[in-house]
C-alpha atoms as a PDB file:
ATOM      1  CA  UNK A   1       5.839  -2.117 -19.409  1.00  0.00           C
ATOM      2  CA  UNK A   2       6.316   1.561 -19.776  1.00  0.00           C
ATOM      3  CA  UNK A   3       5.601   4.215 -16.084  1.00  0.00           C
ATOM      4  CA  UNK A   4       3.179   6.286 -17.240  1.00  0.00           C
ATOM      5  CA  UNK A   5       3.492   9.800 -16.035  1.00  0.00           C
ATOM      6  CA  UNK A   6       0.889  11.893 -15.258  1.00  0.00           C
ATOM      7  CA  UNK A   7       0.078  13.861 -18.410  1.00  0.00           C
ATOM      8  CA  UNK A   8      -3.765  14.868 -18.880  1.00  0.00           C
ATOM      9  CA  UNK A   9      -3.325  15.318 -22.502  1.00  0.00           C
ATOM     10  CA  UNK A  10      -2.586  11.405 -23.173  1.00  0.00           C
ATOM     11  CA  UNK A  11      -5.966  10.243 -21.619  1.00  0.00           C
ATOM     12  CA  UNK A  12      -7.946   8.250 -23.817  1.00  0.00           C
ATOM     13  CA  UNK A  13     -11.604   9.097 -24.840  1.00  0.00           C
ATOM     14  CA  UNK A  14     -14.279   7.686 -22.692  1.00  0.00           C
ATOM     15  CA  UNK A  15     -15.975   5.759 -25.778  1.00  0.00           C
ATOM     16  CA  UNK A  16     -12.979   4.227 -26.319  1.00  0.00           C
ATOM     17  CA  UNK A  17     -12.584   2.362 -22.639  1.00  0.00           C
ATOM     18  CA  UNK A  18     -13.613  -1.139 -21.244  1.00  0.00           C
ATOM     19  CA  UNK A  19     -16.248  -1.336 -18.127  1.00  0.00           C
ATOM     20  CA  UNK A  20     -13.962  -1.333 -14.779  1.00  0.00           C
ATOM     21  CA  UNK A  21     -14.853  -2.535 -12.022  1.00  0.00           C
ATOM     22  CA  UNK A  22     -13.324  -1.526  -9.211  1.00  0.00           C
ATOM     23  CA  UNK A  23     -13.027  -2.302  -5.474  1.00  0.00           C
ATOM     24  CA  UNK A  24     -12.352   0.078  -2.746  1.00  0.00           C
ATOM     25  CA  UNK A  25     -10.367   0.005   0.348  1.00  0.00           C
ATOM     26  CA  UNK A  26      -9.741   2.483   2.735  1.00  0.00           C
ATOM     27  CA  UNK A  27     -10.394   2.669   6.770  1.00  0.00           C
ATOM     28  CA  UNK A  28     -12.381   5.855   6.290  1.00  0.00           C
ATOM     29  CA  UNK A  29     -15.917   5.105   5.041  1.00  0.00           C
ATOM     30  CA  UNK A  30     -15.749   9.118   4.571  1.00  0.00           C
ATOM     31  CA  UNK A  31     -13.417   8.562   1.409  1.00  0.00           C
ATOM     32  CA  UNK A  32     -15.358   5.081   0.295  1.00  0.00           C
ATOM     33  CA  UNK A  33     -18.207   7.447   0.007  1.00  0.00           C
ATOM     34  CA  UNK A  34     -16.603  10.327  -1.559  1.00  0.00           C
ATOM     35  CA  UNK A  35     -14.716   8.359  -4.188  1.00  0.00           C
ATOM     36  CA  UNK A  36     -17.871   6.232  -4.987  1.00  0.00           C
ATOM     37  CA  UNK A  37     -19.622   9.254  -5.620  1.00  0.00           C
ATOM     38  CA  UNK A  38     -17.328  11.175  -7.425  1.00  0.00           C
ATOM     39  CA  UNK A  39     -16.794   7.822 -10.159  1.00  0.00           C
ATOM     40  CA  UNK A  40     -20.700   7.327 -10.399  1.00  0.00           C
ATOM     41  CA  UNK A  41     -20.887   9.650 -12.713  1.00  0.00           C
ATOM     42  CA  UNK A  42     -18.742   7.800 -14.542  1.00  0.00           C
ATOM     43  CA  UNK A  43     -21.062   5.016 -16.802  1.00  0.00           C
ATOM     44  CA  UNK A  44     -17.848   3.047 -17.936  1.00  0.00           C
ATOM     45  CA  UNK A  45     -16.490   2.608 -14.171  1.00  0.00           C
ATOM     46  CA  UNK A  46     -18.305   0.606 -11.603  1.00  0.00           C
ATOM     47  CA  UNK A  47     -17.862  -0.248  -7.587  1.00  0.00           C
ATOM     48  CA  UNK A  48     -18.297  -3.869  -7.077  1.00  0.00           C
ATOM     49  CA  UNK A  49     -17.386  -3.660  -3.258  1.00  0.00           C
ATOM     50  CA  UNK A  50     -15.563  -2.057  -0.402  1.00  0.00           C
ATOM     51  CA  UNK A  51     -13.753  -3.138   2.918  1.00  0.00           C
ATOM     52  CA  UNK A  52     -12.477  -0.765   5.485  1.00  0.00           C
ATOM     53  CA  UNK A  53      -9.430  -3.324   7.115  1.00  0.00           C
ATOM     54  CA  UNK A  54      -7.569  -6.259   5.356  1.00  0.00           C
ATOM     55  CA  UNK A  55      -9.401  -8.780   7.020  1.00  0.00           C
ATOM     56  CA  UNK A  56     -12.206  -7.753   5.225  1.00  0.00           C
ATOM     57  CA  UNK A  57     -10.549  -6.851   1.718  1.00  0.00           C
ATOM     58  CA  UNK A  58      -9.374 -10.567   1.873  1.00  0.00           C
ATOM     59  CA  UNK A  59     -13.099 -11.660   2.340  1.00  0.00           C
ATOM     60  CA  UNK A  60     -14.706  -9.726  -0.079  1.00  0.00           C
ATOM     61  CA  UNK A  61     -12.383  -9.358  -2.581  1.00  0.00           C
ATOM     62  CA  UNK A  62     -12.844 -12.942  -3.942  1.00  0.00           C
ATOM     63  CA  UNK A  63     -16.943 -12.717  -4.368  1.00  0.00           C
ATOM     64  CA  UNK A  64     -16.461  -9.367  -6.004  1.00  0.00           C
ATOM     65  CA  UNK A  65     -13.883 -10.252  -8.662  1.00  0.00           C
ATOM     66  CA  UNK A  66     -12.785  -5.888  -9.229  1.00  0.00           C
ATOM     67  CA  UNK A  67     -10.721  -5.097 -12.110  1.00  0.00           C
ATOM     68  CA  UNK A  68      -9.283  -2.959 -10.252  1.00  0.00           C
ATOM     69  CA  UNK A  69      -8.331  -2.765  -6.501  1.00  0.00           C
ATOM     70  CA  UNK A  70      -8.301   0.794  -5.154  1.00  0.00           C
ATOM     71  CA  UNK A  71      -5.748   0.172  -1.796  1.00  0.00           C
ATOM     72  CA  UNK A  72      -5.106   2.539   1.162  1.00  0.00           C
ATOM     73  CA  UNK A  73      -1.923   1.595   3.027  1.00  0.00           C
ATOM     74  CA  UNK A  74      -2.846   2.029   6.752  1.00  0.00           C
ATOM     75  CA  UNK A  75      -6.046   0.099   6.705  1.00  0.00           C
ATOM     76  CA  UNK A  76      -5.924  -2.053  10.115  1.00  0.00           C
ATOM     77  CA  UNK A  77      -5.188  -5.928  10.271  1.00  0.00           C
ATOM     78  CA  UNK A  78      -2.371  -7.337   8.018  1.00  0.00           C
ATOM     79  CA  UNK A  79       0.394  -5.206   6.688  1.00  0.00           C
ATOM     80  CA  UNK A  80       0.063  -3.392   3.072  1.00  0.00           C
ATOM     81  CA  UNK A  81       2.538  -5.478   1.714  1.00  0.00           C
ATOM     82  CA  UNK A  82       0.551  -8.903   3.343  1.00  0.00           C
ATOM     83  CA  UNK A  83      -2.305  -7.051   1.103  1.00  0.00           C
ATOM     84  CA  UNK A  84      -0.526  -6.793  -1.817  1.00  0.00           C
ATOM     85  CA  UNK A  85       1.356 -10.220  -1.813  1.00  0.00           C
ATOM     86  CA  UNK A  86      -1.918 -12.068  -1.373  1.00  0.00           C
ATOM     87  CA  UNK A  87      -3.963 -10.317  -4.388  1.00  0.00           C
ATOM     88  CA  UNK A  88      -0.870 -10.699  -6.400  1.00  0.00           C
ATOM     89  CA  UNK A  89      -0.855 -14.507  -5.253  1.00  0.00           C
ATOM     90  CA  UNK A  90      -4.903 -15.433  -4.975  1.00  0.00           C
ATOM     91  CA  UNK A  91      -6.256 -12.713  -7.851  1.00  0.00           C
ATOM     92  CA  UNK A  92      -3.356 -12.439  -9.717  1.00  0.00           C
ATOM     93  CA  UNK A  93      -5.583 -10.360 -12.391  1.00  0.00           C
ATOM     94  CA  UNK A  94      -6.205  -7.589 -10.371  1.00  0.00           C
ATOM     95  CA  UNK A  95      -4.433  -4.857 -11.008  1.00  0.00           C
ATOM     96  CA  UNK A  96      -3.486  -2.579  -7.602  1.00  0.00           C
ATOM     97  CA  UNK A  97      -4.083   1.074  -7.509  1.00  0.00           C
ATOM     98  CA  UNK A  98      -2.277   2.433  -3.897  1.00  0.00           C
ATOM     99  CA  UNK A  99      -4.521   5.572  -3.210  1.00  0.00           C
ATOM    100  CA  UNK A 100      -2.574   7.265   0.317  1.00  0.00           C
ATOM    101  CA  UNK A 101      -1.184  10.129   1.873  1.00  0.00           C
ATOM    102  CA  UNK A 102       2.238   8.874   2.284  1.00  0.00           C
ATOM    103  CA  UNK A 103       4.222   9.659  -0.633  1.00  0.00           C
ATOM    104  CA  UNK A 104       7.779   8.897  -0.294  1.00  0.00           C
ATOM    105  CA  UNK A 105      10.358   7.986  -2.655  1.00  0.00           C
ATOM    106  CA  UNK A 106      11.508   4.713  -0.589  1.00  0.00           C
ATOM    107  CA  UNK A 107       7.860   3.963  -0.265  1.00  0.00           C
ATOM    108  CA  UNK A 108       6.492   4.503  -3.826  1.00  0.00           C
ATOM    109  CA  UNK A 109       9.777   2.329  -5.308  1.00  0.00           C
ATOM    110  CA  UNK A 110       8.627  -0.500  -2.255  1.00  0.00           C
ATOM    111  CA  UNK A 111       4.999  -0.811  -3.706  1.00  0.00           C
ATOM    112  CA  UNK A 112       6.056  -1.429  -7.455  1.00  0.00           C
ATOM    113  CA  UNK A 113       8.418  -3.726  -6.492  1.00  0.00           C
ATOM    114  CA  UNK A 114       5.624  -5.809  -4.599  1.00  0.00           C
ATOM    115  CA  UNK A 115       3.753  -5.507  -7.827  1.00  0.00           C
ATOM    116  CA  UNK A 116       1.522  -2.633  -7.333  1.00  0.00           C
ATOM    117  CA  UNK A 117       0.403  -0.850 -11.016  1.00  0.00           C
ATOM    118  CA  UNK A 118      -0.692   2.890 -10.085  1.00  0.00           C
ATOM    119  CA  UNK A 119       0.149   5.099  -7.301  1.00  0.00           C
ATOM    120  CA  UNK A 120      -1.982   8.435  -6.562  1.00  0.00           C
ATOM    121  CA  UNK A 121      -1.361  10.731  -3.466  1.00  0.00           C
ATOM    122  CA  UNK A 122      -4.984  11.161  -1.663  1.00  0.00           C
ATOM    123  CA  UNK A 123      -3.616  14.833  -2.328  1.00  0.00           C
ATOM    124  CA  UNK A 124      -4.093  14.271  -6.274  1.00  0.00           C
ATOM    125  CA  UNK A 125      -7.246  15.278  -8.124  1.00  0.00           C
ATOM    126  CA  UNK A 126      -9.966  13.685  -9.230  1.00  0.00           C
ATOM    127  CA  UNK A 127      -8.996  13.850 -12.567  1.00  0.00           C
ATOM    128  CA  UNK A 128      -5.764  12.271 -12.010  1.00  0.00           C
ATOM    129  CA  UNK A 129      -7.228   9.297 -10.150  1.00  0.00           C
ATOM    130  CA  UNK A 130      -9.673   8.807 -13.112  1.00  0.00           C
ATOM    131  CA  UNK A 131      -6.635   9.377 -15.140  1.00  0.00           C
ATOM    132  CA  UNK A 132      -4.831   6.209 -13.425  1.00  0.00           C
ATOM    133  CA  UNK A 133      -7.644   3.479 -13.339  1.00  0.00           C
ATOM    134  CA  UNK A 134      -7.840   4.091 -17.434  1.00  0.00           C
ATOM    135  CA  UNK A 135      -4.296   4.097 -17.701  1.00  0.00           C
ATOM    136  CA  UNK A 136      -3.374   1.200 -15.060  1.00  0.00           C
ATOM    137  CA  UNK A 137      -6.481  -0.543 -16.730  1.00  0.00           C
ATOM    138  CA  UNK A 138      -5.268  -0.058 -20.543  1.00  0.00           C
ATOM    139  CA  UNK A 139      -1.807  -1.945 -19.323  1.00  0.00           C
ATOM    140  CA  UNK A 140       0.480   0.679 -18.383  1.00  0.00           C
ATOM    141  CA  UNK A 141       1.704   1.685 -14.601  1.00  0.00           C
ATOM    142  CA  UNK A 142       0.813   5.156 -13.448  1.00  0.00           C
ATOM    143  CA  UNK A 143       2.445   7.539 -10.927  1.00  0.00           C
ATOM    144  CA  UNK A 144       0.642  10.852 -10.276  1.00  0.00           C
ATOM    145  CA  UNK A 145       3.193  13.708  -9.398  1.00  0.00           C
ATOM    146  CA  UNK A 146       5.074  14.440  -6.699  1.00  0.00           C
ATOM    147  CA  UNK A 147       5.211  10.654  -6.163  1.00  0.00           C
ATOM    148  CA  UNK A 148       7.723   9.885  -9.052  1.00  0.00           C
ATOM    149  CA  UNK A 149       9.881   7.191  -7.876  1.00  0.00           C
ATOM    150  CA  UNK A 150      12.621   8.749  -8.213  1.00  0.00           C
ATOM    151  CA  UNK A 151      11.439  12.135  -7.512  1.00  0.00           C
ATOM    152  CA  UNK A 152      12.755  13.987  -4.419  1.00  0.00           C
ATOM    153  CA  UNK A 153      10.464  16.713  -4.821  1.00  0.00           C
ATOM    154  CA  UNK A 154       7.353  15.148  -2.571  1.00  0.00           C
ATOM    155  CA  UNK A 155       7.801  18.338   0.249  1.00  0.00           C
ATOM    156  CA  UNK A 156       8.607  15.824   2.546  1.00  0.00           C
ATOM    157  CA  UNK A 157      12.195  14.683   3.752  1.00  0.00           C
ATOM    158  CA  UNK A 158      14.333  13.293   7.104  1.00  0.00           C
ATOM    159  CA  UNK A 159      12.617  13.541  10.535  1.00  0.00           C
ATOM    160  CA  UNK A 160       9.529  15.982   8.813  1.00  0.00           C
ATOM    161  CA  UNK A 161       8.449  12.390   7.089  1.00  0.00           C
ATOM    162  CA  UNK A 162       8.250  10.401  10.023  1.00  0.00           C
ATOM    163  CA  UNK A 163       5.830  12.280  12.407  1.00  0.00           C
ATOM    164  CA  UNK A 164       3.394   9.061  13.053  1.00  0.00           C
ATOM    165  CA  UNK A 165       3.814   5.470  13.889  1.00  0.00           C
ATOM    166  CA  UNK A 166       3.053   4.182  10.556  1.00  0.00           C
ATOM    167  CA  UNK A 167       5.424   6.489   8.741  1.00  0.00           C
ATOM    168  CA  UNK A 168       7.612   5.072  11.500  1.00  0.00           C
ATOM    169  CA  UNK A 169       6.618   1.700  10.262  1.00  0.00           C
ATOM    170  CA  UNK A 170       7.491   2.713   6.425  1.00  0.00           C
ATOM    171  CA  UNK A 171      11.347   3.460   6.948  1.00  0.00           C
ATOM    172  CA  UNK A 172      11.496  -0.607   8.069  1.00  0.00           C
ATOM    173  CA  UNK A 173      12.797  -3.083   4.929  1.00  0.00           C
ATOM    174  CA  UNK A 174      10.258  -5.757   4.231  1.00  0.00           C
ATOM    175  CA  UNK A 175      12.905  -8.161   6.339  1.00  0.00           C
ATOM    176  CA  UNK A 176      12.567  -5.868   9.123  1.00  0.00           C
ATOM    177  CA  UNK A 177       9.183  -5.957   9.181  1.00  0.00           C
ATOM    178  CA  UNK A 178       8.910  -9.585   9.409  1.00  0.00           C
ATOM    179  CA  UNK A 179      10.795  -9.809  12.262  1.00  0.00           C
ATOM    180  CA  UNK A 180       8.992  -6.915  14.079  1.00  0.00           C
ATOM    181  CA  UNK A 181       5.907  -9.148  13.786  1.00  0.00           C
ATOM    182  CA  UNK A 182       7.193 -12.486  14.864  1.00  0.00           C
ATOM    183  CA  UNK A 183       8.802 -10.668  17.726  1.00  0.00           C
ATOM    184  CA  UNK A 184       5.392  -9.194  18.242  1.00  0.00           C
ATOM    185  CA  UNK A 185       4.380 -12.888  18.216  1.00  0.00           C
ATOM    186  CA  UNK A 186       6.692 -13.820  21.552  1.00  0.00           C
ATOM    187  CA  UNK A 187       9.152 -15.678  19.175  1.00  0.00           C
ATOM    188  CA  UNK A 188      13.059 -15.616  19.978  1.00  0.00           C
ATOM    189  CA  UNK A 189      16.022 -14.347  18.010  1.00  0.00           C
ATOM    190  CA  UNK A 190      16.512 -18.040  17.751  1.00  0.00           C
ATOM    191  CA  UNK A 191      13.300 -18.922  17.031  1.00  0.00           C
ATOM    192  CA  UNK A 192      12.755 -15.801  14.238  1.00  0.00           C
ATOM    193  CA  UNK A 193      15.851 -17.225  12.855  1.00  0.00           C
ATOM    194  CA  UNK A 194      14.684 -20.795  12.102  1.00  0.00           C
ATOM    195  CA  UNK A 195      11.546 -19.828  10.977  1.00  0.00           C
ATOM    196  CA  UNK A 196      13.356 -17.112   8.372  1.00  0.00           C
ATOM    197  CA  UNK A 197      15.771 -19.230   8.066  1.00  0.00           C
ATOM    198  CA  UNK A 198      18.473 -16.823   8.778  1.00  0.00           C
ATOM    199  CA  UNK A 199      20.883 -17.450  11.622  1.00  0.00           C
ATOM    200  CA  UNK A 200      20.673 -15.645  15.236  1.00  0.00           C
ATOM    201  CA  UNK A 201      23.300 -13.121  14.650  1.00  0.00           C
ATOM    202  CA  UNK A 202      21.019 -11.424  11.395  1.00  0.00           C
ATOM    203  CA  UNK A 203      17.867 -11.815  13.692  1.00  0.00           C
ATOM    204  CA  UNK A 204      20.311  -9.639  16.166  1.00  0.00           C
ATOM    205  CA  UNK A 205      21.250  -7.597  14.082  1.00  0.00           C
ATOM    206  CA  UNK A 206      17.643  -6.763  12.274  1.00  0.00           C
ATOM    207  CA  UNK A 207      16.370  -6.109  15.824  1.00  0.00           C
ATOM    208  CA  UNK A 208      19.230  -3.406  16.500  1.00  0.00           C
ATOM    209  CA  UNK A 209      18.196  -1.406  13.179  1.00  0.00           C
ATOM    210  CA  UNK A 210      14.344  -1.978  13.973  1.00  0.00           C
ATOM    211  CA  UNK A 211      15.300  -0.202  17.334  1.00  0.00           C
ATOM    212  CA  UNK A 212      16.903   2.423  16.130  1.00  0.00           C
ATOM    213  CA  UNK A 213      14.746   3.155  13.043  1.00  0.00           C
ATOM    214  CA  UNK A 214      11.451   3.205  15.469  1.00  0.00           C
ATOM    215  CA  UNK A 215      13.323   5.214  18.458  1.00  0.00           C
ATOM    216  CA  UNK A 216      12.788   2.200  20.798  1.00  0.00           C
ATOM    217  CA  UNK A 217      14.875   0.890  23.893  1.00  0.00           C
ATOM    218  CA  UNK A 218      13.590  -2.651  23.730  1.00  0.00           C
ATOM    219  CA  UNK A 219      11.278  -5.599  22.850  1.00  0.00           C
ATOM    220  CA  UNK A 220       8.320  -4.662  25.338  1.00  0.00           C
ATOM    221  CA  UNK A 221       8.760  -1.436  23.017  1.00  0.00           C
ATOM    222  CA  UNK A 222       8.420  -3.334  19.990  1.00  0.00           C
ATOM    223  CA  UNK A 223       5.710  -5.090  20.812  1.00  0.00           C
ATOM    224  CA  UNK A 224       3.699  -2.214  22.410  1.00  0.00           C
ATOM    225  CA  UNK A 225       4.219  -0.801  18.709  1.00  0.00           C
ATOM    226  CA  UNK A 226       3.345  -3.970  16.824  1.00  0.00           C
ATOM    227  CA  UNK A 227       0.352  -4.133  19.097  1.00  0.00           C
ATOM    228  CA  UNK A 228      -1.360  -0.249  17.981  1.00  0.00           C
ATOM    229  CA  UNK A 229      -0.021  -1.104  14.619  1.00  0.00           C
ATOM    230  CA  UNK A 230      -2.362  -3.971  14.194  1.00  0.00           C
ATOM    231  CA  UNK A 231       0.222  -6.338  13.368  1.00  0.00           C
ATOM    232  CA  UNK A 232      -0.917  -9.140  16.086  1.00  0.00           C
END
C-alpha cells in the first residue's frame, strides 16, 4: 500500500468519487461544527455522527457504520491507541483519519503502526483534509506535510515538544503506557507483571523510564497524572 504524499495535483475529480461517510471525533464541538460545515458543501461526503470522548465514539460508532473515522488524539476517556485498537478490532472496515495538533515524527510512525490510514495536522488546510478522506478512501495512506514520518522538519523538537501533559504522555512506548494505567489502577509491580505477563524486574524497570520521561518522583505522581489524563 503506497504513503501518499500530499500533492494537490494528484486529487481525483469529484465525479469520479464514492459517497463517504464519515464520523467525527474531537473534544471541541467548535471543530465538529467547523469541519461539518466546511464538508457540507461537499454532495459526495456525508457526516453520519460525532462524539466528543471515547466513551462515546465507542457507542456511536457502531449505529453509524462511517466510512471514514475522523479521530482527534486527546479526546477524554480511553487512550488514542485503546481508540484505534478497538475500531481496528470491532469495525475493522473503517478506515482512521488522525486529525490533531501534535505532529511528531515518533508520534505519526506510532499511529500507522496501530493501523491508522491518514494523518492531517489541525494546522493543514481544508483542501488537504478533503485531499486525505478521497485519498485514504480510494485505498492509499495519506500524510499531509510537515507530518512525514520520517520528516524532522515539523518546527517542533526536544523539550519545545513536550510543553503539556499529553505531549508528556506521547514520548511513553505503548508498554509504558500500559503500565502507567494499571499503576493508575492500584496494581503492584508484581501484580502489573502477571497480568503483562512480564516479570517484576521489567515492571521496575518500565516504571523508572515512565518517571523519568514524565519528570515525576513517584507513584502518587503517576497516578495524580493518570488521573487528569483520563486514564482511570
Amino acid at each position: 500500500m503506497s504513503l501518499y504524499y500530499a500533492n494537490r495535483q494528484k486529487l481525483m475529480p469529484m465525479n469520479k468519487q464514492k459517497h463517504i461517510k464519515i464520523f467525527i471525533a474531537d473534544d471541541h464541538p467548535v471543530i465538529i461544527e467547523g469541519i461539518q460545515c466546511a464538508l457540507a458543501r461537499h454532495p459526495r461526503i456525508s457526516i453520519v455522527g460525532t462524539a466528543t470522548s471515547g466513551e462515546a465514539l465507542i457507542k456511536a460508532l457502531p449505529r453509524s457504520r462511517p466510512t471514514i473515522l475522523l479521530l482527534d488524539l486527546n479526546m477524554p476517556g480511553p487512550d488514542f491507541l485503546q481508540n484505534i485498537d478497538w475500531v481496528k478490532r470491532e469495525m475493522s472496515w473503517v478506515r482512521i483519519v488522525v486529525f490533531s495538533e501534535y505532529h511528531t515524527p515518533e508520534l505519526i510512525k506510532t499511529l500507522f503502526q496501530a493501523g491508522v490510514k491518514g494523518y492531517v495536522a489541525k494546522q493543514a488546510s481544508l483542501e488537504e483534509l478533503i485531499e486525505a478522506i478521497h485519498t485514504v478512501e480510494e485505498g492509499s495512506t495519506y500524510v499531509a506535510p510537515p507530518a512525514y514520518p520520517h520528516s524532522d522538519t515539523n518546527g517542533q523538537s526536544g523539550q519545545n515538544a513536550l510543553k503539556d501533559d499529553f505531549r508528556k504522555r506521547l514520548t511513553l512506548s505503548r508498554r509504558e503506557q500500559e503500565i502507567l494505567e494499571l499503576i493508575s489502577k492500584g496494581l503492584s509491580s508484581q501484580g502489573i507483571g502477571k497480568t503483562l505477563f512480564i516479570s517484576k524486574h521489567t515492571v521496575e524497570t518500565h516504571r523508572k523510564n515512565i518517571l523519568r520521561k514524565l519528570d515525576f518522583n513517584t507513584s502518587t505522581e503517576l497516578v495524580k497524572f493518570a488521573v487528569q489524563q483520563g486514564l482511570v
